[in-house]
N, C-alpha and C. Protein backbone atom coordinates (compact mmCIF):
# COMPACT_ATOMS: atom_id res chain seq x y z
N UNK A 1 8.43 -15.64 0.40
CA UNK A 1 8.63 -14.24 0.07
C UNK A 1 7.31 -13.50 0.21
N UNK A 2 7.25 -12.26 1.30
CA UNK A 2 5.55 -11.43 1.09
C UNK A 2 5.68 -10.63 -0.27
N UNK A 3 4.49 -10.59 -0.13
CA UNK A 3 3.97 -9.87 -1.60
C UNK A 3 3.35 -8.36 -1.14
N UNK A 4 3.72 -7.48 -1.72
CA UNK A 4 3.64 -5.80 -1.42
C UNK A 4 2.89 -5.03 -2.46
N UNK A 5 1.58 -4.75 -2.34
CA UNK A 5 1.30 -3.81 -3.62
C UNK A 5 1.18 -2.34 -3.11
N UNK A 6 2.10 -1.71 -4.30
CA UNK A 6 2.53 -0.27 -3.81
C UNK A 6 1.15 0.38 -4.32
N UNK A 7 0.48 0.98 -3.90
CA UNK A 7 -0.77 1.86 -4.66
C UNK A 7 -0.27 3.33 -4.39
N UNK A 8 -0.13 3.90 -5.73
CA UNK A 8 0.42 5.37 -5.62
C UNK A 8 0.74 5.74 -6.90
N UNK A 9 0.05 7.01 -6.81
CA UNK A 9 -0.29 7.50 -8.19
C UNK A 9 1.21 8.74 -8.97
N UNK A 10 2.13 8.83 -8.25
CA UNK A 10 3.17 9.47 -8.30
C UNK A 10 4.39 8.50 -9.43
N UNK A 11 4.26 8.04 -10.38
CA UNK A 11 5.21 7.12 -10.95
C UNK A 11 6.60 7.05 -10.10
N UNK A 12 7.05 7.93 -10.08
CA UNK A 12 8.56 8.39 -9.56
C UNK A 12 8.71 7.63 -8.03
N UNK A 13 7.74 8.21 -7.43
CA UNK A 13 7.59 7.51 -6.16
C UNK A 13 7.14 6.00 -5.82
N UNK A 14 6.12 5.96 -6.93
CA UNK A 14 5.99 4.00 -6.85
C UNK A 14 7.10 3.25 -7.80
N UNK A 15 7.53 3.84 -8.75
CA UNK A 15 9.31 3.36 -9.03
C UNK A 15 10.30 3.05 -7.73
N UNK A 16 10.15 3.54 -7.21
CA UNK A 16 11.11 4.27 -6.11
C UNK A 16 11.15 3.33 -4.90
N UNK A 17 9.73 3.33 -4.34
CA UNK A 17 9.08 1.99 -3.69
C UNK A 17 9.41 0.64 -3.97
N UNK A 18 9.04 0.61 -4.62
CA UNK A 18 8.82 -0.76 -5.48
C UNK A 18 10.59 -1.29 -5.60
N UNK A 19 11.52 -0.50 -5.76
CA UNK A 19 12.81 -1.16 -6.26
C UNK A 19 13.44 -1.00 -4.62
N UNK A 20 13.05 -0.39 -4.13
CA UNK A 20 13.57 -0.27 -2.61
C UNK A 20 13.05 -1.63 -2.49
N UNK A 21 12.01 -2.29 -2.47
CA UNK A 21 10.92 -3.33 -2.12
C UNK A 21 11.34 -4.48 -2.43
N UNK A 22 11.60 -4.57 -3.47
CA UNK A 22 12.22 -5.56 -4.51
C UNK A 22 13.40 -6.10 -3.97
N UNK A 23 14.73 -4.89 -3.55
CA UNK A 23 16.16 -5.39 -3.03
C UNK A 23 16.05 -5.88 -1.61
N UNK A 24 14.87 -5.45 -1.18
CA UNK A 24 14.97 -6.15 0.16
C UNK A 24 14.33 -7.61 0.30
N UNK A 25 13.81 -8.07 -1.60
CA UNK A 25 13.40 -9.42 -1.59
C UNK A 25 11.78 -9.30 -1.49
N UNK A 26 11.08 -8.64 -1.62
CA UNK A 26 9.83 -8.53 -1.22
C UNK A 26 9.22 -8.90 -2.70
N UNK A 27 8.62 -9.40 -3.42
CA UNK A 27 7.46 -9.56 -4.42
C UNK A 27 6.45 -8.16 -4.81
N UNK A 28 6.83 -7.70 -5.49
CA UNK A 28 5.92 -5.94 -5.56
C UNK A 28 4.85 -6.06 -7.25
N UNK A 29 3.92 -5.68 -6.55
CA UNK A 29 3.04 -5.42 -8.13
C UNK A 29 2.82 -3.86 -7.30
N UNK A 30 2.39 -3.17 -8.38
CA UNK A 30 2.32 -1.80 -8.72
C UNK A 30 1.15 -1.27 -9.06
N UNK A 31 0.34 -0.79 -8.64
CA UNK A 31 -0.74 0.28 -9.52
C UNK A 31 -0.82 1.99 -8.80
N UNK A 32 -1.42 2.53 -9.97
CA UNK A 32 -0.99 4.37 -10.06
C UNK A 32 -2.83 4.52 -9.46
N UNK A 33 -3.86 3.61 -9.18
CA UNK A 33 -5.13 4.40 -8.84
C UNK A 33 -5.99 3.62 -8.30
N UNK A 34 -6.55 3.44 -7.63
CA UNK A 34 -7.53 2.73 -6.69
C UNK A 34 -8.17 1.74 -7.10
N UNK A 35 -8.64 1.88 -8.56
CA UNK A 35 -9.27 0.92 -9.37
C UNK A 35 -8.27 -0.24 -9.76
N UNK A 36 -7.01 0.20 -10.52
CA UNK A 36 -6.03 -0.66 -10.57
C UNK A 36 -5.83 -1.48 -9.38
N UNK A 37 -6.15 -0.60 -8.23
CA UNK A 37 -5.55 -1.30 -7.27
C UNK A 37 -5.91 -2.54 -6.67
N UNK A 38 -7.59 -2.05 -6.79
CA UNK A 38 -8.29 -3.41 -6.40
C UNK A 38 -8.31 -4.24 -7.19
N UNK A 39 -7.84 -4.27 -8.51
CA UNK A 39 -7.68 -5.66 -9.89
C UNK A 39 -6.52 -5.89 -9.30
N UNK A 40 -5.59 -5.56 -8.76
CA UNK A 40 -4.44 -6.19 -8.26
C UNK A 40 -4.30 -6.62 -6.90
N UNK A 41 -5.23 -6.43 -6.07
CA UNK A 41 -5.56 -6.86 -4.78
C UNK A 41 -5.96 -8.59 -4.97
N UNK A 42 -6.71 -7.78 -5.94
CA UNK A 42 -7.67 -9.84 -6.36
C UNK A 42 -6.50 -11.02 -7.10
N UNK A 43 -5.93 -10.20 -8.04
CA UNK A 43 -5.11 -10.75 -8.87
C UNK A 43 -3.98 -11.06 -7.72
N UNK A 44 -3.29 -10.33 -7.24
CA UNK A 44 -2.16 -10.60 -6.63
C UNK A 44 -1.67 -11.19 -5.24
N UNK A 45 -3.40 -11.00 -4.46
CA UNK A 45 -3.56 -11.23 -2.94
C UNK A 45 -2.10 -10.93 -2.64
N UNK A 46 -1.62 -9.76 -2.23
CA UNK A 46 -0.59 -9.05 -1.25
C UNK A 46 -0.91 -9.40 0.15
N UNK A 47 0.36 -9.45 0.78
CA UNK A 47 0.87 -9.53 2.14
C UNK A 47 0.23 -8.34 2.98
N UNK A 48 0.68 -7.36 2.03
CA UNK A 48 0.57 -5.91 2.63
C UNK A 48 0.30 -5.05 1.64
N UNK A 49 -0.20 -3.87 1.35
CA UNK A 49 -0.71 -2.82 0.70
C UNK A 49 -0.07 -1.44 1.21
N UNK A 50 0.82 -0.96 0.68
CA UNK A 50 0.91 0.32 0.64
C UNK A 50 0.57 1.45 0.26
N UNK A 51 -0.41 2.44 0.81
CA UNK A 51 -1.77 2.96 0.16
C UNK A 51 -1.44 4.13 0.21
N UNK A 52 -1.60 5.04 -0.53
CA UNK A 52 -1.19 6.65 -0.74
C UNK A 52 -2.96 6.69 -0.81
N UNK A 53 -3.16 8.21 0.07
CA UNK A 53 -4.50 8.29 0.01
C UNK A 53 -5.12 9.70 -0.75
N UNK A 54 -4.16 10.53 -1.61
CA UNK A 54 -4.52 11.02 -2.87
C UNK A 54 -4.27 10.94 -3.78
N UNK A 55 -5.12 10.09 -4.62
CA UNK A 55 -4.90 10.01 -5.86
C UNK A 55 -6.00 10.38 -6.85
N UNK A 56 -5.79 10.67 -7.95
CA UNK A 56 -7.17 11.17 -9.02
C UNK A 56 -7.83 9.97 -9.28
N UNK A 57 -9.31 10.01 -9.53
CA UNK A 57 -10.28 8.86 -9.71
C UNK A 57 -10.91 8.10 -8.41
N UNK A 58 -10.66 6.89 -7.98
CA UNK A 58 -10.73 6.52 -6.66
C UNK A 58 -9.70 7.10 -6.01
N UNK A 59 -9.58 7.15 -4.64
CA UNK A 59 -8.58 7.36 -3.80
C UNK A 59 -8.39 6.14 -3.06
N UNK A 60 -7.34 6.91 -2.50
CA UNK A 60 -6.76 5.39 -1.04
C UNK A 60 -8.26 5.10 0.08
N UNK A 61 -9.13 6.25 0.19
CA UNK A 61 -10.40 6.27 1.07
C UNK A 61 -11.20 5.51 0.29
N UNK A 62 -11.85 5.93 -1.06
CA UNK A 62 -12.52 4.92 -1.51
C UNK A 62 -12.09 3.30 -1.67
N UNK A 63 -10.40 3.62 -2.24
CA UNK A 63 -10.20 2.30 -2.36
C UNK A 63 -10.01 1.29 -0.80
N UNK A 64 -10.20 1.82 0.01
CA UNK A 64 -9.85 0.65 1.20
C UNK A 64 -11.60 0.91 1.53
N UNK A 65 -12.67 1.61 1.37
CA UNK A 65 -14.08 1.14 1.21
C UNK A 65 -14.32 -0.21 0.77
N UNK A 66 -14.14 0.30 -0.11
CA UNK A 66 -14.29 -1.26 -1.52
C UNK A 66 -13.32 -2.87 -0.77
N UNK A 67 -12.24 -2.72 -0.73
CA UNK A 67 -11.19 -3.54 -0.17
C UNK A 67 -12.71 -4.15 1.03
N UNK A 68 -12.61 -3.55 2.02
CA UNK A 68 -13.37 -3.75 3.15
C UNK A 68 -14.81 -4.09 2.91
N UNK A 69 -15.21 -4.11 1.79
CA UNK A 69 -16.75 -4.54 1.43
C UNK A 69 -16.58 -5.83 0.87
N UNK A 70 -15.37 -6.12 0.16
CA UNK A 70 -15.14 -7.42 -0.06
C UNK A 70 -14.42 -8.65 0.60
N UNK A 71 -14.63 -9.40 1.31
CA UNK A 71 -14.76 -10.61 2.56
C UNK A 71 -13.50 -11.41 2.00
N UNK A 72 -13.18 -11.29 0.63
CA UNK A 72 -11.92 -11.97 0.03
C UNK A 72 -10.76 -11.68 -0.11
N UNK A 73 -10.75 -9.92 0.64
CA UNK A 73 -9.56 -9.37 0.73
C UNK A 73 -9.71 -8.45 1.71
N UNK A 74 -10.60 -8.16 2.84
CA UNK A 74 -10.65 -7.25 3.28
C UNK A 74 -9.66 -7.25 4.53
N UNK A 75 -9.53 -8.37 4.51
CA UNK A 75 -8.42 -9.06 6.01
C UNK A 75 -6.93 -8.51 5.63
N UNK A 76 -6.83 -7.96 4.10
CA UNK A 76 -5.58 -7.64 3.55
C UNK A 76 -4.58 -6.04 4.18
N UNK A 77 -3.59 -6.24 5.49
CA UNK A 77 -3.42 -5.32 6.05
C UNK A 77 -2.65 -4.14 5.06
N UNK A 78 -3.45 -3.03 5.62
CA UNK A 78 -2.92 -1.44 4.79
C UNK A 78 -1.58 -0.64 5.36
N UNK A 79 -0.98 0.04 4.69
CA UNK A 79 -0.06 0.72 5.68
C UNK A 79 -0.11 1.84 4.77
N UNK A 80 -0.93 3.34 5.77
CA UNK A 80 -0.69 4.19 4.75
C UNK A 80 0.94 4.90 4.79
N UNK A 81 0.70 5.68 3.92
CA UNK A 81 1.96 6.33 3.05
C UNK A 81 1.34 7.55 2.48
N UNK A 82 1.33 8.76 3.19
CA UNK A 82 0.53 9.35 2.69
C UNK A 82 1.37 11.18 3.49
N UNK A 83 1.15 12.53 2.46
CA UNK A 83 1.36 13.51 2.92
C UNK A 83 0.05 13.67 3.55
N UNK A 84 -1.03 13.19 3.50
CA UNK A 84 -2.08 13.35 4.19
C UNK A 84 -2.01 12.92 5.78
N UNK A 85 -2.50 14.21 6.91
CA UNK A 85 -1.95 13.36 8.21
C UNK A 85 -3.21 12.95 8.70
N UNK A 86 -4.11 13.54 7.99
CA UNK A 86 -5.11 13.08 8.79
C UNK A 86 -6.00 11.92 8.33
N UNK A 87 -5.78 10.74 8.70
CA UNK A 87 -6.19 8.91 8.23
C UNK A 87 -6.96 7.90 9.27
N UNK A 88 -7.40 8.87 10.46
CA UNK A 88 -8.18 8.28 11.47
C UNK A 88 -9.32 7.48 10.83
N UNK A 89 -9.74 6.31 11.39
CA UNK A 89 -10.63 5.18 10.59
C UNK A 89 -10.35 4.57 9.39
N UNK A 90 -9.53 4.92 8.95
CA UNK A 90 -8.95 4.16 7.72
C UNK A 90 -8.35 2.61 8.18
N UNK A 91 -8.12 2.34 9.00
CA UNK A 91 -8.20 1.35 10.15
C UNK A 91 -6.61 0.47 9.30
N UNK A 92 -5.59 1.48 9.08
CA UNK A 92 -4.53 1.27 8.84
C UNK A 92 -3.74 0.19 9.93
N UNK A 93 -2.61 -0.53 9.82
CA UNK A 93 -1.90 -1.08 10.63
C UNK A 93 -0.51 -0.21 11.12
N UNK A 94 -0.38 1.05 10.12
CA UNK A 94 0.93 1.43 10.26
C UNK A 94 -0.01 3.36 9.60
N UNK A 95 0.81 4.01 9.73
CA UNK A 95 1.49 5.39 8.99
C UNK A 95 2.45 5.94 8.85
N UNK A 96 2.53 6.22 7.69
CA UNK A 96 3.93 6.81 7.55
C UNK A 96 3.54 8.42 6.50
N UNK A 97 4.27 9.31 6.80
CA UNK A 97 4.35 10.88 6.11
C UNK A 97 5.01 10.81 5.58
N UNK A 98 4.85 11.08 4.19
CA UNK A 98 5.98 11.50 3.16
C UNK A 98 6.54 13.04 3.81
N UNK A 99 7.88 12.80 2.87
CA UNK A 99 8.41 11.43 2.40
C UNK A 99 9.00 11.11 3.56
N UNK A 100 9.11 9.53 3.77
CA UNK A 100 10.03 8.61 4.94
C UNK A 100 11.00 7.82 4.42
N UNK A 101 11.40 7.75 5.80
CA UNK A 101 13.13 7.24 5.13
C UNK A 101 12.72 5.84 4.71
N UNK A 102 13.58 5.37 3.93
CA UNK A 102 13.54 4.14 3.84
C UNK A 102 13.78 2.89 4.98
N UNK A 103 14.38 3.38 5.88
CA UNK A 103 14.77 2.35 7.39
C UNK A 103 13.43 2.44 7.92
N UNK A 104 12.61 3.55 7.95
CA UNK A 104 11.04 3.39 8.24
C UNK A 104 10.18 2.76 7.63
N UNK A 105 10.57 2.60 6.33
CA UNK A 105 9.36 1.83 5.66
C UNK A 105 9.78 0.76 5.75
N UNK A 106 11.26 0.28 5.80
CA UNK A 106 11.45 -1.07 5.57
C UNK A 106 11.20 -1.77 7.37
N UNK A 107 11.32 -1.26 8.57
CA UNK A 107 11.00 -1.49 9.78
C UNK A 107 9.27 -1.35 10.27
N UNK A 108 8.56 -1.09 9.45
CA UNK A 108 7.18 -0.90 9.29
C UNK A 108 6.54 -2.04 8.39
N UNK A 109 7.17 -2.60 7.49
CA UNK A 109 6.81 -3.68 6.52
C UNK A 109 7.21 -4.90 7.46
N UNK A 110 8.57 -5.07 7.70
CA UNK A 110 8.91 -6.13 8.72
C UNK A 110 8.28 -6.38 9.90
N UNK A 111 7.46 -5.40 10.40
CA UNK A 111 6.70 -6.03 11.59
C UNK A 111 5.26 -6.33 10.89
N UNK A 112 4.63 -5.78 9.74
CA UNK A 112 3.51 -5.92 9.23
C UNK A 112 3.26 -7.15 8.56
N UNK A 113 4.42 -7.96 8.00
CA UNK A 113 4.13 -9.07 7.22
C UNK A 113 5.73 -10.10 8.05
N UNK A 114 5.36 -11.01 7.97
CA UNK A 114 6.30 -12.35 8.08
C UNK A 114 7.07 -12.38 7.03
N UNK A 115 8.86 -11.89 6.93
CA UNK A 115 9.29 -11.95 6.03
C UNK A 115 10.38 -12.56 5.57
């Protein structure tokens, strides 16, 4: 089973994620902010990362800095998720614009991780 951490600071929307995530069998841990995110990067080593790139405190930019400075997770592929369009160098595997359908996110995860 891959493992998915939703990073997104919107409760409603990482609820939302996450149970979409879940029925399709996927393993989901959750955090609302960049900092969380990387204690759950370490803690959880995910398949894949689903990264919203505004959030208050760190962001999805700082937090995939950090991700990428560390050699123990930096190999860990991102897929943003973001109303933000502009994510050039963020050196994502995927993008997606809120909001997307769910047949997109779930056809974007399936080619991103072995599932």
């Amino acid at each position: 089973m891959s493992r998915v951490l939703v990073l997104e600071d919107d409760e409603a929307t990482r609820q939302s994620l996450a149970a979409v995530l879940r029925a399709r069998g996927y393993l989901v841990a959750c955090a609302s902010d960049g900092r969380e995110g990387l204690r759950q990067l370490h803690e959880q080593r995910p398949d894949v990362v689903l990264l919203d790139l505004n959030m208050p405190g760190m962001d999805g930019w700082e937090f995939r800095r950090a991700q990428l400075q560390d050699p123990t997770v930096a190999d860990v592929p991102i897929i943003v998720v973001s109303a933000q369009l502009a994510c050039e160098g963020i050196g994502a595997v995927a993008f997606l614009e809120k909001p997307c359908s769910v047949n997109d996110l779930l056809r974007t995860l399936d080619r991103a991780v072995i599932h």
